[in-house]
C-alpha atoms as a PDB file:
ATOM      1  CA  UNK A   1      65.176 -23.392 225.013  1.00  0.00           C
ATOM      2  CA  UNK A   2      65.464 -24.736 221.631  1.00  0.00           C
ATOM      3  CA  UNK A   3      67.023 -21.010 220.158  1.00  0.00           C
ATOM      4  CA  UNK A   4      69.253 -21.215 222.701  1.00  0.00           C
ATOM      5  CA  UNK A   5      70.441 -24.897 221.162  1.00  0.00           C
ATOM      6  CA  UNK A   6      70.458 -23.522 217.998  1.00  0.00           C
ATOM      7  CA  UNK A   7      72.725 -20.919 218.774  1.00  0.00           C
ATOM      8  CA  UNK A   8      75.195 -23.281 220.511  1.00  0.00           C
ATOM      9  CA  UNK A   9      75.318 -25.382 217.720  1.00  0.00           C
ATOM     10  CA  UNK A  10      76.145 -22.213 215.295  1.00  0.00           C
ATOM     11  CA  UNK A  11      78.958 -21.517 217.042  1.00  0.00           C
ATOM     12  CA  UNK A  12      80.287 -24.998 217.751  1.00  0.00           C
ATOM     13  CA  UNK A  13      80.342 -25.641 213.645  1.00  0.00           C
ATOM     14  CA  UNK A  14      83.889 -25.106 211.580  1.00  0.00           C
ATOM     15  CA  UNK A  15      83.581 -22.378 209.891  1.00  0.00           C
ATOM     16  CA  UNK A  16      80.877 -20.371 212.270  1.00  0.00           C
ATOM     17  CA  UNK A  17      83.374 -17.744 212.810  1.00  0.00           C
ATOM     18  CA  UNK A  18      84.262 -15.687 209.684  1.00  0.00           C
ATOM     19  CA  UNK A  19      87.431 -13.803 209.589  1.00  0.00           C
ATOM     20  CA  UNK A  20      86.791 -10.119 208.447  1.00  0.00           C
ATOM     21  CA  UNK A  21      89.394  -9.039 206.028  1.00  0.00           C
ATOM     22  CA  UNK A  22      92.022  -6.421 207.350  1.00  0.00           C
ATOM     23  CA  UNK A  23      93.047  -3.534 205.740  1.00  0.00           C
ATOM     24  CA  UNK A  24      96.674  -4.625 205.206  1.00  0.00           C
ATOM     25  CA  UNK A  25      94.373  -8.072 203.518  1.00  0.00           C
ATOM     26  CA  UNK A  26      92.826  -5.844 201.184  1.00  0.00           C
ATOM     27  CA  UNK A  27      95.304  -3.675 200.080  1.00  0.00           C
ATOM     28  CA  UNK A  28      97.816  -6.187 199.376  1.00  0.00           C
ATOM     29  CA  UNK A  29      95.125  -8.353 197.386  1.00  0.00           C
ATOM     30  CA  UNK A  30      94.416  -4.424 195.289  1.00  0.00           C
ATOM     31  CA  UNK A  31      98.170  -4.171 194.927  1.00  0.00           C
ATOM     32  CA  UNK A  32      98.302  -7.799 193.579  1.00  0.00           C
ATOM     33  CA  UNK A  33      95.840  -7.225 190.798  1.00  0.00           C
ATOM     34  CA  UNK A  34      97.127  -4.470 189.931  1.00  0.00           C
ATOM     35  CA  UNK A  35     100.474  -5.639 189.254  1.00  0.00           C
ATOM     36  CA  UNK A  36      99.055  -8.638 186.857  1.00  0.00           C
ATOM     37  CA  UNK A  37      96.680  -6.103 185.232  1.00  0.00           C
ATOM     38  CA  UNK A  38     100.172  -4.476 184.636  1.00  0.00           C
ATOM     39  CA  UNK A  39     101.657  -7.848 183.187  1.00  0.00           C
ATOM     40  CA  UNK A  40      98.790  -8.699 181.053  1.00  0.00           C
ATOM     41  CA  UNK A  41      98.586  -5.681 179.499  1.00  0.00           C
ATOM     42  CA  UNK A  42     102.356  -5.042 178.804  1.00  0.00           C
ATOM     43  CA  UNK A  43     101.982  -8.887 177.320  1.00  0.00           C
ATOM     44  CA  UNK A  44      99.111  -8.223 175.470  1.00  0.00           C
ATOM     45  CA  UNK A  45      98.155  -4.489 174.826  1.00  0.00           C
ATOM     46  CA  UNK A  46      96.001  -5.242 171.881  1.00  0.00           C
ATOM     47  CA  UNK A  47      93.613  -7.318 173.975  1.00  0.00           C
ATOM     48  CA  UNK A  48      93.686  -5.353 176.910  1.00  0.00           C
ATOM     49  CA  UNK A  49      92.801  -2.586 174.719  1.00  0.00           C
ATOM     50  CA  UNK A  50      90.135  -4.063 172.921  1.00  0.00           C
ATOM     51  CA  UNK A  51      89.127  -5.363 176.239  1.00  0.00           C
ATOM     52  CA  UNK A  52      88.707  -1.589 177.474  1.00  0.00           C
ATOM     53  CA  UNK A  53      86.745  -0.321 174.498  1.00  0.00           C
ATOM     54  CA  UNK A  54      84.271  -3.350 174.571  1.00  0.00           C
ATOM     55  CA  UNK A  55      83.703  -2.696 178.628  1.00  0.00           C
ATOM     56  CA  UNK A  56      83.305   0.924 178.067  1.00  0.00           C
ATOM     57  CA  UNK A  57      80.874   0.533 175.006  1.00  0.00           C
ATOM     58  CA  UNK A  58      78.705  -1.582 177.079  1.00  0.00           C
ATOM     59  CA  UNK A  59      78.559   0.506 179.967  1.00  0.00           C
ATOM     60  CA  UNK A  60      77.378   3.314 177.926  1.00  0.00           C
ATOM     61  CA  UNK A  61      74.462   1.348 176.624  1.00  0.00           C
ATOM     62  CA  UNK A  62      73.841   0.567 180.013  1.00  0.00           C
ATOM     63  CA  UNK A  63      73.751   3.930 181.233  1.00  0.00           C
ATOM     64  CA  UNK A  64      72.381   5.514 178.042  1.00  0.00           C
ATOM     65  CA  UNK A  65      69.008   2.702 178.308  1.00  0.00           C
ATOM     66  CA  UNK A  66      68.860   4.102 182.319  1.00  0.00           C
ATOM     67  CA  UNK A  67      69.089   8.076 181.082  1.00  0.00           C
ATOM     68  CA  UNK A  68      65.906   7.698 178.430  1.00  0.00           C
END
């Protein structure tokens, strides 16, 4: 009795039904960031370079700490 009170107030509440993200969503939320990745970097190609060779040498310590 009281789960089934529970459950009624779950899905009485604002919010209690989520919205899944479509494909069409997600693609034009990828093609979004890619187009300011594109800005920044034609604004700023030193930092976005920098920004490349500072994510790839961590990730290599990262995976070089996993291999040993």
């Amino acid at each position: 009795m009281i789960a089934d009170q529970v459950a009624e107030d779950r899905a009485s509440t604002p919010g209690a039904e989520q919205r899944q993200p479509d494909i069409t969503d997600v693609g034009s939320m990828m093609a979004d960031l890619g187009e300011r990745a594109r800005t920044f970097i034609r604004q700023q190609p030193v930092v976005a370079v920098l920004a490349a060779v500072g994510a790839g040498y961590l990730v290599a310590r990262v995976l070089s700490r996993r291999m040993t």
